[in-house]
PDB file of N, CA and C in Angstrom:
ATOM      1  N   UNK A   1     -15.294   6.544 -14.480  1.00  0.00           N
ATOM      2  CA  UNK A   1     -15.251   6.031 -13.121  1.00  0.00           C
ATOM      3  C   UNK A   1     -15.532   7.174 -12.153  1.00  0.00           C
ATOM      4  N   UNK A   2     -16.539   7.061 -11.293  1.00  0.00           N
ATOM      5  CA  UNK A   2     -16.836   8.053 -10.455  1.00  0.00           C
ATOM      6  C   UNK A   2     -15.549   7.898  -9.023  1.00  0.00           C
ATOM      7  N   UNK A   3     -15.508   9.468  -8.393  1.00  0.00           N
ATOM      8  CA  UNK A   3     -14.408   9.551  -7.416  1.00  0.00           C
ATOM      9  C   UNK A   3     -14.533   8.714  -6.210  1.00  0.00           C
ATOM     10  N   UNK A   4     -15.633   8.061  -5.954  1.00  0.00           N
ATOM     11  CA  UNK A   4     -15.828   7.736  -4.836  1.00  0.00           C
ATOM     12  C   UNK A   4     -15.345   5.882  -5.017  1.00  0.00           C
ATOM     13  N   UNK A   5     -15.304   5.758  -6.357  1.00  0.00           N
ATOM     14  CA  UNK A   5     -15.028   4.275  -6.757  1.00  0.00           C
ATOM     15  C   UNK A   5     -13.475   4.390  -6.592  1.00  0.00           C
ATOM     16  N   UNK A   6     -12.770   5.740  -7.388  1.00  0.00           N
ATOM     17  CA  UNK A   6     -11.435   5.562  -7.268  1.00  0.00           C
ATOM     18  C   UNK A   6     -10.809   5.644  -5.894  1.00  0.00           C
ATOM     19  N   UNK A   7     -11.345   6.758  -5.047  1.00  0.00           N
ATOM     20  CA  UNK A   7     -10.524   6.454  -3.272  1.00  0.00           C
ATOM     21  C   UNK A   7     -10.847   5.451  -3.125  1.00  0.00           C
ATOM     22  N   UNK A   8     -11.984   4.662  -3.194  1.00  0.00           N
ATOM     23  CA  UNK A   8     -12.020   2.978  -2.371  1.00  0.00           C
ATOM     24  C   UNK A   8     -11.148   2.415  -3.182  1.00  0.00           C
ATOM     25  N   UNK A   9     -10.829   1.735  -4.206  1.00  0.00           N
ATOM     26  CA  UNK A   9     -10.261   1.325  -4.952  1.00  0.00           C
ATOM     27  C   UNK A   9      -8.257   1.492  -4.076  1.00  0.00           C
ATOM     28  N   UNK A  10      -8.061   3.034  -4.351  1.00  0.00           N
ATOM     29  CA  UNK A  10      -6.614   3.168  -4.085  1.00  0.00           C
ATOM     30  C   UNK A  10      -6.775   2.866  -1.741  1.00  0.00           C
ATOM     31  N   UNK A  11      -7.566   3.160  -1.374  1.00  0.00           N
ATOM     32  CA  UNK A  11      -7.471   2.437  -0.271  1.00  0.00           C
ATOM     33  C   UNK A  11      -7.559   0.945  -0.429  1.00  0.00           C
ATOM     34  N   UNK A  12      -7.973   0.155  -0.763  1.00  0.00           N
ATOM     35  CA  UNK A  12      -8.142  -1.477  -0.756  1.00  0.00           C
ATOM     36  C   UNK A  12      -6.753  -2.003  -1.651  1.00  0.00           C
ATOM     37  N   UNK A  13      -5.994  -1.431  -2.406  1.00  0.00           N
ATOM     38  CA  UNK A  13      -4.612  -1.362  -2.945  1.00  0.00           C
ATOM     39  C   UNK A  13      -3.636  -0.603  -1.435  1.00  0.00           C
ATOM     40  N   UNK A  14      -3.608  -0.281  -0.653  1.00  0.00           N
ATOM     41  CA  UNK A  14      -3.385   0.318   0.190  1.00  0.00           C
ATOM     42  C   UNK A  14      -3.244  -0.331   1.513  1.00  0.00           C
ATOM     43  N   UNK A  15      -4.359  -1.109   2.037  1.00  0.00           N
ATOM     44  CA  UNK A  15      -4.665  -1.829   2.800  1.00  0.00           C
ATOM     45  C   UNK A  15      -5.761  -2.710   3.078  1.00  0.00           C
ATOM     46  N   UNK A  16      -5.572  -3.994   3.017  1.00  0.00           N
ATOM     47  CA  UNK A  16      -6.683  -4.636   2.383  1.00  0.00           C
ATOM     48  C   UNK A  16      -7.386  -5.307   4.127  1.00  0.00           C
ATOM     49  N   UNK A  17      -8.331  -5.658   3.902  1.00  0.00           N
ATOM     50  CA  UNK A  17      -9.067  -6.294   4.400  1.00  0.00           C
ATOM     51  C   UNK A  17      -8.729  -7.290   5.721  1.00  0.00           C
ATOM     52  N   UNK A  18      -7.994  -8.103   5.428  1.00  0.00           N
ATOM     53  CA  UNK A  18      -7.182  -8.985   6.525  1.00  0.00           C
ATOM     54  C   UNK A  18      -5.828  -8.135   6.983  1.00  0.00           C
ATOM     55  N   UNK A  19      -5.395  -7.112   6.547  1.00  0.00           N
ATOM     56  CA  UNK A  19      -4.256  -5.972   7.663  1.00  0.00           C
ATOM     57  C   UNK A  19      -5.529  -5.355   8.123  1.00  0.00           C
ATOM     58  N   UNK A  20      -6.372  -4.831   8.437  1.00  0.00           N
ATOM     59  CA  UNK A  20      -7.309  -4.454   8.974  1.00  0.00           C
ATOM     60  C   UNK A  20      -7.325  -5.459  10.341  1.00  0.00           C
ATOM     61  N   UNK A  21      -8.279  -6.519   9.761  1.00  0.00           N
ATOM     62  CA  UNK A  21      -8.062  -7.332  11.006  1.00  0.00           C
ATOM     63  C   UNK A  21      -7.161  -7.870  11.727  1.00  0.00           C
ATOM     64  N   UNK A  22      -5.899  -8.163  11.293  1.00  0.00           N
ATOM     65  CA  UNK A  22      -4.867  -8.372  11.898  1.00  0.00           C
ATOM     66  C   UNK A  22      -4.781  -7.419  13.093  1.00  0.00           C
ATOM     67  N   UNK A  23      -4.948  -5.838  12.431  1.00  0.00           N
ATOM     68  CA  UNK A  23      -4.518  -4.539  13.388  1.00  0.00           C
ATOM     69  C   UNK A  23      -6.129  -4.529  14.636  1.00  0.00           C
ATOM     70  N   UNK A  24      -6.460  -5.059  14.038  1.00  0.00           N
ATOM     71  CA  UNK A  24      -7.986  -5.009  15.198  1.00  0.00           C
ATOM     72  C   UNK A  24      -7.769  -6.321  16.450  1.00  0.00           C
ATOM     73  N   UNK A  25      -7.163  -7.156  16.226  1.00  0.00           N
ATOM     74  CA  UNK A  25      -6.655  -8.344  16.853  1.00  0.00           C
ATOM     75  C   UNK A  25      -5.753  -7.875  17.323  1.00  0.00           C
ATOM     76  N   UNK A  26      -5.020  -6.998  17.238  1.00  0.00           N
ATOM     77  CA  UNK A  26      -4.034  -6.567  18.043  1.00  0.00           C
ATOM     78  C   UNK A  26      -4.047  -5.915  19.031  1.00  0.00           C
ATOM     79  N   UNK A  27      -4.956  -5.113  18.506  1.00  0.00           N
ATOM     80  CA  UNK A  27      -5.255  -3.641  19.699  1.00  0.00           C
ATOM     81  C   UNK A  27      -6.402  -4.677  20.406  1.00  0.00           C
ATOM     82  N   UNK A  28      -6.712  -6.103  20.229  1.00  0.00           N
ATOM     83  CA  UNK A  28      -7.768  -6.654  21.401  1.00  0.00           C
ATOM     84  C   UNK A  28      -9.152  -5.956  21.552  1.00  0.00           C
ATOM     85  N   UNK A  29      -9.819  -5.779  19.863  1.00  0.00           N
ATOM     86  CA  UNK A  29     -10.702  -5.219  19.946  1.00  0.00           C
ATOM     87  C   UNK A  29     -11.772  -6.497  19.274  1.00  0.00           C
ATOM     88  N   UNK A  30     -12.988  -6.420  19.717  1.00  0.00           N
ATOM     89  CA  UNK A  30     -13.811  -7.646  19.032  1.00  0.00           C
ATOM     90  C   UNK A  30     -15.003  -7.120  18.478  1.00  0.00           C
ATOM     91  N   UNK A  31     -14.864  -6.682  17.083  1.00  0.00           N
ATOM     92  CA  UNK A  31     -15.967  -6.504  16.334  1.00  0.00           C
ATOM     93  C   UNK A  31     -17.479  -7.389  16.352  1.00  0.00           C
ATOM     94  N   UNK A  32     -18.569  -7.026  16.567  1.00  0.00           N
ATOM     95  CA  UNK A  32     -19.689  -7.784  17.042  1.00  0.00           C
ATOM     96  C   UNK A  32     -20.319  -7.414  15.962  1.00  0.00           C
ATOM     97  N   UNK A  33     -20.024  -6.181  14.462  1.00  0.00           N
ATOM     98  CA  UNK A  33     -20.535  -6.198  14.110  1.00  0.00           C
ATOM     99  C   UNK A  33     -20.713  -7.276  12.812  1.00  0.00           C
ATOM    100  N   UNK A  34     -22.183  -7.598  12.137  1.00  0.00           N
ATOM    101  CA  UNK A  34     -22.073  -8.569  11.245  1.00  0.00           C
ATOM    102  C   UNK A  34     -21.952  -8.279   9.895  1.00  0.00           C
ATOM    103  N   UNK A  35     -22.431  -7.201   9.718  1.00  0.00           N
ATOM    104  CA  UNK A  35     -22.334  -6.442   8.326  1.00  0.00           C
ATOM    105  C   UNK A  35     -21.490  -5.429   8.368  1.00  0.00           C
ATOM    106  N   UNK A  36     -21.442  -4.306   9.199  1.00  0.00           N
ATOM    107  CA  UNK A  36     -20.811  -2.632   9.037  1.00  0.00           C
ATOM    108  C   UNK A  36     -19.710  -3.413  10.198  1.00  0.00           C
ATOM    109  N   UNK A  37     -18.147  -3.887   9.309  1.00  0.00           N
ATOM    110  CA  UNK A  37     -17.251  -4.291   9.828  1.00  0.00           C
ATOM    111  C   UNK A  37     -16.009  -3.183  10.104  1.00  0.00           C
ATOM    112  N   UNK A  38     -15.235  -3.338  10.874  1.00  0.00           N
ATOM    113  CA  UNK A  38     -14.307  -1.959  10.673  1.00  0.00           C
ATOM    114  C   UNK A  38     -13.872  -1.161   9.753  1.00  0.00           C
ATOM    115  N   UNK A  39     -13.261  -2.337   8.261  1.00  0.00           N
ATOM    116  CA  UNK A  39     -13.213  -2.365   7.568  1.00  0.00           C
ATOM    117  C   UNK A  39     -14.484  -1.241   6.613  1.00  0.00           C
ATOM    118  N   UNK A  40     -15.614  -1.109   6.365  1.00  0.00           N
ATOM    119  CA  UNK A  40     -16.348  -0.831   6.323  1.00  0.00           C
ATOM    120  C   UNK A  40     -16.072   0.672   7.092  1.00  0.00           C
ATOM    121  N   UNK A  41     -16.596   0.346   8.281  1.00  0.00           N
ATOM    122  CA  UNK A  41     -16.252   2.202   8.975  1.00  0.00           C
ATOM    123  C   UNK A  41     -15.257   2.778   8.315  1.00  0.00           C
ATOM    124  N   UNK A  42     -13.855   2.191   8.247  1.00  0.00           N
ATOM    125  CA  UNK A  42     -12.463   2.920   7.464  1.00  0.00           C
ATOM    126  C   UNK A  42     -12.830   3.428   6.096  1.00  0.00           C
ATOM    127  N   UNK A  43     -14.129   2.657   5.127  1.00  0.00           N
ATOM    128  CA  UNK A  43     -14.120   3.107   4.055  1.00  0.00           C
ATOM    129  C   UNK A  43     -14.709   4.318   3.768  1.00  0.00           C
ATOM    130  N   UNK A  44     -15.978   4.222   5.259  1.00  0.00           N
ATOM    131  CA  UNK A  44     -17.081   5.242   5.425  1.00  0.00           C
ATOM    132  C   UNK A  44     -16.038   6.752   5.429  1.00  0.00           C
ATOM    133  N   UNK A  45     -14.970   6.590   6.905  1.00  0.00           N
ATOM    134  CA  UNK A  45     -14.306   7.577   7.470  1.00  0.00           C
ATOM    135  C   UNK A  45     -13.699   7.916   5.470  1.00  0.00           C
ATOM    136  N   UNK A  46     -12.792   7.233   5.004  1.00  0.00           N
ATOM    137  CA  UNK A  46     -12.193   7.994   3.673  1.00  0.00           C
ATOM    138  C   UNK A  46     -13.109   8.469   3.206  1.00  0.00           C
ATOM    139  N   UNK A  47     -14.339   8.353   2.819  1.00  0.00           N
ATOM    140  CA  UNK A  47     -15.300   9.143   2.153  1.00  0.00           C
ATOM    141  C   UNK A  47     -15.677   9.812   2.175  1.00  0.00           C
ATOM    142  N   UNK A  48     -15.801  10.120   3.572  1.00  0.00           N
ATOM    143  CA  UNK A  48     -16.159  11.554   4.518  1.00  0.00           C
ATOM    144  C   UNK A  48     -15.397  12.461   4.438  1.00  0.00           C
ATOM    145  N   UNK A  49     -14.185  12.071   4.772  1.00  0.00           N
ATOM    146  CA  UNK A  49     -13.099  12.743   3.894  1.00  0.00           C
ATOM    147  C   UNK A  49     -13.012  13.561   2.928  1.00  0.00           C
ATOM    148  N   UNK A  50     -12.847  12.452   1.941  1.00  0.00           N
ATOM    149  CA  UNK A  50     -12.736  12.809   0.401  1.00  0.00           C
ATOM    150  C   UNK A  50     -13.823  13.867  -0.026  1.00  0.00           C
ATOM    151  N   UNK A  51     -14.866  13.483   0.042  1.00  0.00           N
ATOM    152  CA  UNK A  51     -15.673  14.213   0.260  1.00  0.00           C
ATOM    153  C   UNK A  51     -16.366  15.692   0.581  1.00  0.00           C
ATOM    154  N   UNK A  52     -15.337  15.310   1.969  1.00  0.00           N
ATOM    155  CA  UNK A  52     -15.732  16.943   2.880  1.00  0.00           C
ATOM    156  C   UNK A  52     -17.504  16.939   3.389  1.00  0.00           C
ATOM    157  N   UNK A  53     -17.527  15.937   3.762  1.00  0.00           N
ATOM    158  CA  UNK A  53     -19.051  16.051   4.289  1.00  0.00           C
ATOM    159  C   UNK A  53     -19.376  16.590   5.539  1.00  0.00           C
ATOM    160  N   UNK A  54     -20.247  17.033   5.846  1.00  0.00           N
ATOM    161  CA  UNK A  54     -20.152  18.342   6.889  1.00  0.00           C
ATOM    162  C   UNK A  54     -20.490  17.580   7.730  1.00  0.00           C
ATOM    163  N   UNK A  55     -21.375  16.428   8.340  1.00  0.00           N
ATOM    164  CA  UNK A  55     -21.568  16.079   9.510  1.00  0.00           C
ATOM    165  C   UNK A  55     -22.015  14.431   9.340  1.00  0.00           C
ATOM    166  N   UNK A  56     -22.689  13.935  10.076  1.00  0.00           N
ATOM    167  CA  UNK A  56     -23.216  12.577   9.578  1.00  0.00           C
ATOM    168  C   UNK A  56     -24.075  12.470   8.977  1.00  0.00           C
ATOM    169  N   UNK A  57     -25.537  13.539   9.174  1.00  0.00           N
ATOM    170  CA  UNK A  57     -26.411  13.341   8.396  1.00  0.00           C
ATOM    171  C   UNK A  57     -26.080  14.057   7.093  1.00  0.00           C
ATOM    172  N   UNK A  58     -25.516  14.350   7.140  1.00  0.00           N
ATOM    173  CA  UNK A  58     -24.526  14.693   5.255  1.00  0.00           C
ATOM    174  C   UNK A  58     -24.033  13.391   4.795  1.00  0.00           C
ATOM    175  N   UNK A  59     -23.700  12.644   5.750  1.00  0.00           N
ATOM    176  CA  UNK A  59     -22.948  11.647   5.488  1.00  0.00           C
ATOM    177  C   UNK A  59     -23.679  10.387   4.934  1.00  0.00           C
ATOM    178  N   UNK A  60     -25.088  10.576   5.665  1.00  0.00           N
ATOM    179  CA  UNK A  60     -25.686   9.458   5.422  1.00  0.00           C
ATOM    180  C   UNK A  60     -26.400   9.438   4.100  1.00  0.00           C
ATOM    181  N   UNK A  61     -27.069  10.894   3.755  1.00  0.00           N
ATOM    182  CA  UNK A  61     -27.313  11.402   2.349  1.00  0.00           C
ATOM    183  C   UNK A  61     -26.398  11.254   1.146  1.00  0.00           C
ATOM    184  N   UNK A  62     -25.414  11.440   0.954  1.00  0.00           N
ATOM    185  CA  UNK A  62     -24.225  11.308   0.632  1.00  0.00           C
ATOM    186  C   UNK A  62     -23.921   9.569   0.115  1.00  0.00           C
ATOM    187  N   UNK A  63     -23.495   8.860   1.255  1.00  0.00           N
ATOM    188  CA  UNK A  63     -23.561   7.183   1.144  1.00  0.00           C
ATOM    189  C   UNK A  63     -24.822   6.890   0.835  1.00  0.00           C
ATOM    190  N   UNK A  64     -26.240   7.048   0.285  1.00  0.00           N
ATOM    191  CA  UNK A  64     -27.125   6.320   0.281  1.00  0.00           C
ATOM    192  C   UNK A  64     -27.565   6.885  -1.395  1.00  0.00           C
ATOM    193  N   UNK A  65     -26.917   7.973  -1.625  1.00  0.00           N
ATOM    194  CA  UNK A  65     -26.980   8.337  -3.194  1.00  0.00           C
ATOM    195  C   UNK A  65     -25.749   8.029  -3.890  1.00  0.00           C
ATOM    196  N   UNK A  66     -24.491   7.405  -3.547  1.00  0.00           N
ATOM    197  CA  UNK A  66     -23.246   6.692  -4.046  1.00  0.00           C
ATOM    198  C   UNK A  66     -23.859   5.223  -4.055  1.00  0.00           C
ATOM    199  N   UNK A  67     -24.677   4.646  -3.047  1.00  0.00           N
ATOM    200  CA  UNK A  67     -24.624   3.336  -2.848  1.00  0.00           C
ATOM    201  C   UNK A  67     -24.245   2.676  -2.111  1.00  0.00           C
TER     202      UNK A  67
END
C-alpha cells in the first residue's frame, strides 16, 4: 500500500465526508464547487503535508503522478 493511500485512508476514518459538510454549513459557507469539493481540498491540504511539498506547483506534479 503506497503512503499516500494510507493518510487518506486514516483521514476518511477520522472524518468523513458529511462532518465536513455539516462543519461547512455551519461556518455559512456555500461550496459552488462541482467536483474539487472541500472535502477534496482537506485531502489535497493532508498531502501536502504528508508529503512536504514545497509549493503548489510541487503540488500539482506530485497529485498528478499519485493520481
Amino acid at each position: 500500500m503506497k503512503k499516500s493511500t494510507t493518510i487518506l485512508s486514516i483521514l476518511q476514518s477520522v472524518i468523513t465526508p458529511e462532518e465536513v459538510k455539516t462543519v461547512v454549513q455551519i461556518a455559512d459557507y456555500e461550496d459552488k464547487a462541482r467536483k474539487f469539493t472541500v472535502y477534496h481540498l482537506l485531502q489535497y491540504w493532508c498531502m501536502a503535508a504528508f508529503g512536504e511539498w514545497g509549493s503548489y506547483r510541487s503540488g500539482v506534479d506530485h497529485a498528478a503522478s499519485i493520481g
